[in-house]
N, C-alpha and C. Protein backbone atom coordinates (compact mmCIF):
# COMPACT_ATOMS: atom_id res chain seq x y z
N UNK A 1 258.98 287.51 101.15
CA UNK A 1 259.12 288.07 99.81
C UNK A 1 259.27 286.90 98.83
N UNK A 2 258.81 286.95 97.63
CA UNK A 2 258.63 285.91 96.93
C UNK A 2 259.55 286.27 95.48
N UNK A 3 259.66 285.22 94.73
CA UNK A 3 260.72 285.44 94.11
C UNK A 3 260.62 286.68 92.63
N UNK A 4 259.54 286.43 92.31
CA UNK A 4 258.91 288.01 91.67
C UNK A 4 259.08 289.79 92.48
N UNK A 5 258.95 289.41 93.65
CA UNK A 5 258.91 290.30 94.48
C UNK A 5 260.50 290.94 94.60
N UNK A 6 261.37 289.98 94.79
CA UNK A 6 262.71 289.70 94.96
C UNK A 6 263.30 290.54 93.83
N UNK A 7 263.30 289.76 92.92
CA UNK A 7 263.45 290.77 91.19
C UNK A 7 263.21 291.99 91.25
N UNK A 8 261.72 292.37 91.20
CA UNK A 8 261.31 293.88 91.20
C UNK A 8 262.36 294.94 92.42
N UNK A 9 262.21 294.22 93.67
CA UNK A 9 263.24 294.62 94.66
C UNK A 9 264.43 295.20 94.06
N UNK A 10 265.35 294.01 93.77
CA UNK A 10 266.92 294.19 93.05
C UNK A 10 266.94 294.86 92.16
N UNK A 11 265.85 295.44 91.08
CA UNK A 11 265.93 295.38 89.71
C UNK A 11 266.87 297.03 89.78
N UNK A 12 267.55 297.36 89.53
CA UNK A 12 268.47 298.18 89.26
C UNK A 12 269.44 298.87 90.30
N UNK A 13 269.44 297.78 91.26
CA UNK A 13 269.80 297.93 92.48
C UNK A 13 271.64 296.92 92.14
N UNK A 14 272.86 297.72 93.09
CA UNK A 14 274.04 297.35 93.72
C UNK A 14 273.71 296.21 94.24
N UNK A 15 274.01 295.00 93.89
CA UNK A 15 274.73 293.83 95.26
C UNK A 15 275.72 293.74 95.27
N UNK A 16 276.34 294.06 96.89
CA UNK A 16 277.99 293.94 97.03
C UNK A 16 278.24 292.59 97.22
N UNK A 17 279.40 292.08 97.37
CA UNK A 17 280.16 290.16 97.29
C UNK A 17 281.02 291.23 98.67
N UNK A 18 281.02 290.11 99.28
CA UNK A 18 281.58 290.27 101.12
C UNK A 18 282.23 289.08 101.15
N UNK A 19 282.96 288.54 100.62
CA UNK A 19 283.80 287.50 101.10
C UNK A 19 285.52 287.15 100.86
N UNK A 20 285.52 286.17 102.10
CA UNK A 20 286.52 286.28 102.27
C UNK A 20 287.32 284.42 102.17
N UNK A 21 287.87 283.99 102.02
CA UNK A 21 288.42 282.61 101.76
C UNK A 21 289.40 282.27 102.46
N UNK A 22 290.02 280.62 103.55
CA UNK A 22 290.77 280.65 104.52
C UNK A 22 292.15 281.20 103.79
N UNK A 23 292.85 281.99 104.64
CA UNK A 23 294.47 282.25 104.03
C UNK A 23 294.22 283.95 103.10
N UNK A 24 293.11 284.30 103.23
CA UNK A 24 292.72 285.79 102.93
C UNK A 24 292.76 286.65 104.36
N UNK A 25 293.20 287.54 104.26
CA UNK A 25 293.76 288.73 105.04
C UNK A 25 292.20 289.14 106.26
N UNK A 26 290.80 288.93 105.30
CA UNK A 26 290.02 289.58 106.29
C UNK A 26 289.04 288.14 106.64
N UNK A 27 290.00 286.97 106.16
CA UNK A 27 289.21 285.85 106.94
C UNK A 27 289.21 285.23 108.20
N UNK A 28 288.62 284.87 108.98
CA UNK A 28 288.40 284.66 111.05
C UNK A 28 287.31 283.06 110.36
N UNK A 29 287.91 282.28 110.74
CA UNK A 29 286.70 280.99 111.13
C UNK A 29 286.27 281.24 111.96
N UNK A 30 285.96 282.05 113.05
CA UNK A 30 285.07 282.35 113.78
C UNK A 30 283.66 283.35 112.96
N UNK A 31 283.73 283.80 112.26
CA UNK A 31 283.69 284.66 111.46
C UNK A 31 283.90 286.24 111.64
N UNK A 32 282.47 287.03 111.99
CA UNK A 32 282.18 288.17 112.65
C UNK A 32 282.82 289.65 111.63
N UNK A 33 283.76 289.03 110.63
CA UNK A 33 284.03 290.20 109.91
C UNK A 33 283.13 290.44 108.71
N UNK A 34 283.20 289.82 107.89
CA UNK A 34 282.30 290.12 106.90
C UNK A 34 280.31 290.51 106.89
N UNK A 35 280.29 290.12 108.25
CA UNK A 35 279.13 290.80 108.74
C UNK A 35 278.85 292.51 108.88
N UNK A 36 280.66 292.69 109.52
CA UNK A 36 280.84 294.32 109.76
C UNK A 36 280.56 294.96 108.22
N UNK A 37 281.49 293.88 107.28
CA UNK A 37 281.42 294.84 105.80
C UNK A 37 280.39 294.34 105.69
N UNK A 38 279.56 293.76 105.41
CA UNK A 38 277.55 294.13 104.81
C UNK A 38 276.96 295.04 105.89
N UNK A 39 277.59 295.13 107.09
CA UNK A 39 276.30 296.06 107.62
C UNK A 39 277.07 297.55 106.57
N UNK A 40 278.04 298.14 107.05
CA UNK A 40 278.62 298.86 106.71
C UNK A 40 278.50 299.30 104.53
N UNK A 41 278.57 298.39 103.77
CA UNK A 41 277.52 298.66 102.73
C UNK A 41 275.89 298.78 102.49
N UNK A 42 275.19 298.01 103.75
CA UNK A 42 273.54 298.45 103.64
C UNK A 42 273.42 299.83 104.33
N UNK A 43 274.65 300.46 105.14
CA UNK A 43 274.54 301.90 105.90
C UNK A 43 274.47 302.67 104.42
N UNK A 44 275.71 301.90 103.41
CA UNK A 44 275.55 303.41 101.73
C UNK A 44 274.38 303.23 101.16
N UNK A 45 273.34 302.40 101.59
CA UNK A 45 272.51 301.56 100.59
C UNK A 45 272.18 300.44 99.72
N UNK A 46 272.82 299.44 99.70
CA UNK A 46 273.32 298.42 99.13
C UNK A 46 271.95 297.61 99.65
N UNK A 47 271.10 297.07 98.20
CA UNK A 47 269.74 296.33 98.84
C UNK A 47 270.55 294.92 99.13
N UNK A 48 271.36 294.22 98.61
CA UNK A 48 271.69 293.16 98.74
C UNK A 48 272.80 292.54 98.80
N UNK A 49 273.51 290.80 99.41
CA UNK A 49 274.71 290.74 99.41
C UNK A 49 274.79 289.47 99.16
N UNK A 50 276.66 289.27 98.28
CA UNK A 50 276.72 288.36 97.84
C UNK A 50 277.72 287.59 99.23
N UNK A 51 277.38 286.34 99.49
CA UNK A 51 278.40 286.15 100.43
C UNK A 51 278.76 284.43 99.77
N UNK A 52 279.73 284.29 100.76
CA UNK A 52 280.57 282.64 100.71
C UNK A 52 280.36 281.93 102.03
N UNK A 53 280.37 280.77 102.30
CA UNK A 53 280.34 279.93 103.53
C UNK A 53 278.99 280.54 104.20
N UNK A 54 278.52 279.18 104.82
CA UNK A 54 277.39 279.02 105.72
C UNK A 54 277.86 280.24 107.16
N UNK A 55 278.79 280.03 107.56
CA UNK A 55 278.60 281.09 108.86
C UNK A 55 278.76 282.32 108.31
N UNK A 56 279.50 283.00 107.15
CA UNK A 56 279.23 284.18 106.78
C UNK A 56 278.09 284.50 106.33
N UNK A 57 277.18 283.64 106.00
CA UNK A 57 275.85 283.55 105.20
C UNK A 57 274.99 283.73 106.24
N UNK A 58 274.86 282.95 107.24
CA UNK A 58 274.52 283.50 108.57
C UNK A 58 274.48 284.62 109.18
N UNK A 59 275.89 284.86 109.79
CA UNK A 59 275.74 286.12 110.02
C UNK A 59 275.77 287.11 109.43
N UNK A 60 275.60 287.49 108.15
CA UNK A 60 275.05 288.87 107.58
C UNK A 60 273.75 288.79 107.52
N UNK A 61 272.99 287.59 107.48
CA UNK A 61 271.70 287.63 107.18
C UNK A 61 270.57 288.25 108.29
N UNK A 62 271.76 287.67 109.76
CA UNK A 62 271.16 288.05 111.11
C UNK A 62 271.36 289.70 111.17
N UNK A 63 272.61 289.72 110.59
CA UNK A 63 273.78 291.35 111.35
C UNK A 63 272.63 292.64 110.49
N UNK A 64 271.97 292.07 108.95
CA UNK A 64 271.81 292.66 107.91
C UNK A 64 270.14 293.13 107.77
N UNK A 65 269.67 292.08 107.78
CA UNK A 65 268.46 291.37 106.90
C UNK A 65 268.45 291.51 105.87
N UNK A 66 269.01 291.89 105.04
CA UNK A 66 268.97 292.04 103.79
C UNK A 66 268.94 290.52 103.15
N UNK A 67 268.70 290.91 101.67
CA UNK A 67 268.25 289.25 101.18
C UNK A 67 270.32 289.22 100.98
N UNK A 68 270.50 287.61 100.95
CA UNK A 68 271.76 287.18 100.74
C UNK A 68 271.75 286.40 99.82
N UNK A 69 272.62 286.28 98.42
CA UNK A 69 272.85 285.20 97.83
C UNK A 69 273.89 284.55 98.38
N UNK A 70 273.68 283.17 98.68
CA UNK A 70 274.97 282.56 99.34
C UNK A 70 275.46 281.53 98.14
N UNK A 71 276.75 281.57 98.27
CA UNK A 71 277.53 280.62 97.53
C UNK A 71 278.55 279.76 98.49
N UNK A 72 278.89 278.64 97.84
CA UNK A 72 280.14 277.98 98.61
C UNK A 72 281.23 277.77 97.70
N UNK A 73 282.51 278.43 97.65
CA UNK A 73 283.47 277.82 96.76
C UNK A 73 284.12 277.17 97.74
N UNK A 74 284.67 275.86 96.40
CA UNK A 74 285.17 274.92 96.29
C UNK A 74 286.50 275.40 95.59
N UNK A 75 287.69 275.08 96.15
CA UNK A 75 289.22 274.57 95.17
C UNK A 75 289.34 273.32 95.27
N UNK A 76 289.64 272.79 94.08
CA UNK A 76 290.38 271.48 93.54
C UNK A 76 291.71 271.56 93.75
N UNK A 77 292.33 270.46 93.79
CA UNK A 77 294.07 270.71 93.47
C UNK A 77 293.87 270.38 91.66
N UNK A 78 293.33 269.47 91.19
CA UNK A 78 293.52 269.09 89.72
C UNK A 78 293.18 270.49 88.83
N UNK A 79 292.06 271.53 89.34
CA UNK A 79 291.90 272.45 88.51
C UNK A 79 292.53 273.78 88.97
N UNK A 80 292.36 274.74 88.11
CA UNK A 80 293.32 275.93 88.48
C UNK A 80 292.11 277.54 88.20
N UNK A 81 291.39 277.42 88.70
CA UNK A 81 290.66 278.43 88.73
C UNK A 81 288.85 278.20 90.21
N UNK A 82 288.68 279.13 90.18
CA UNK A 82 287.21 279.06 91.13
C UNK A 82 285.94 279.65 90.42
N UNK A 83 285.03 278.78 90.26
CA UNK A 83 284.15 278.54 89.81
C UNK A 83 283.06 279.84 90.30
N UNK A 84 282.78 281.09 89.37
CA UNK A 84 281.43 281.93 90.10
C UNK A 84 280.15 282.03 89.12
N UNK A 85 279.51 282.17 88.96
CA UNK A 85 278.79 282.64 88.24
C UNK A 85 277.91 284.05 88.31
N UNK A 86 277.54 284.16 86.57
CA UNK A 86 277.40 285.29 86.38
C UNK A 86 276.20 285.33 86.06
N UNK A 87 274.75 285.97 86.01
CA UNK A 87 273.77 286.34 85.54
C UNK A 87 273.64 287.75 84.51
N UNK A 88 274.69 287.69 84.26
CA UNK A 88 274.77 289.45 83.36
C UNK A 88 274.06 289.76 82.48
């Protein structure tokens, strides 16, 4: 799918955010959870998902197929907030 294709896809479509950060309640460095919650939102319909970290990015992409936007946050100690962005 190409990135025109991608658009038309999403275009009035839900993407859920599935993540989880170390010292959060549904986070495993092994991973395997946040895979359960994207399959479990593409079961309501959900064309797409937002995720964090390379192995969660992974495995929803395998668990899912759905397209994934992956992000990586970063915390600083000098700053006091986490960086997301918005396309609104």
């Amino acid at each position: 799918m190409d990135k025109q294709q991608l658009l038309e896809y999403l275009k009035g479509e839900m993407i859920v955010s599935c993540q989880a950060l170390p010292g959060e309640a549904l986070y495993k460095e092994e991973g395997g959870v946040m895979c359960l919650m994207a399959q479990a939102v593409k079961n309501a319909g959900v064309k797409a998902i937002r995720a964090q970290g390379v192995l969660d990015i992974k495995q929803i992409k395998e668990q899912t197929n759905l397209p994934v936007i992956g992000i990586i946050k970063k915390s600083y100690e000098t700053l006091c907030f986490l960086y997301n962005s918005y396309n609104g």
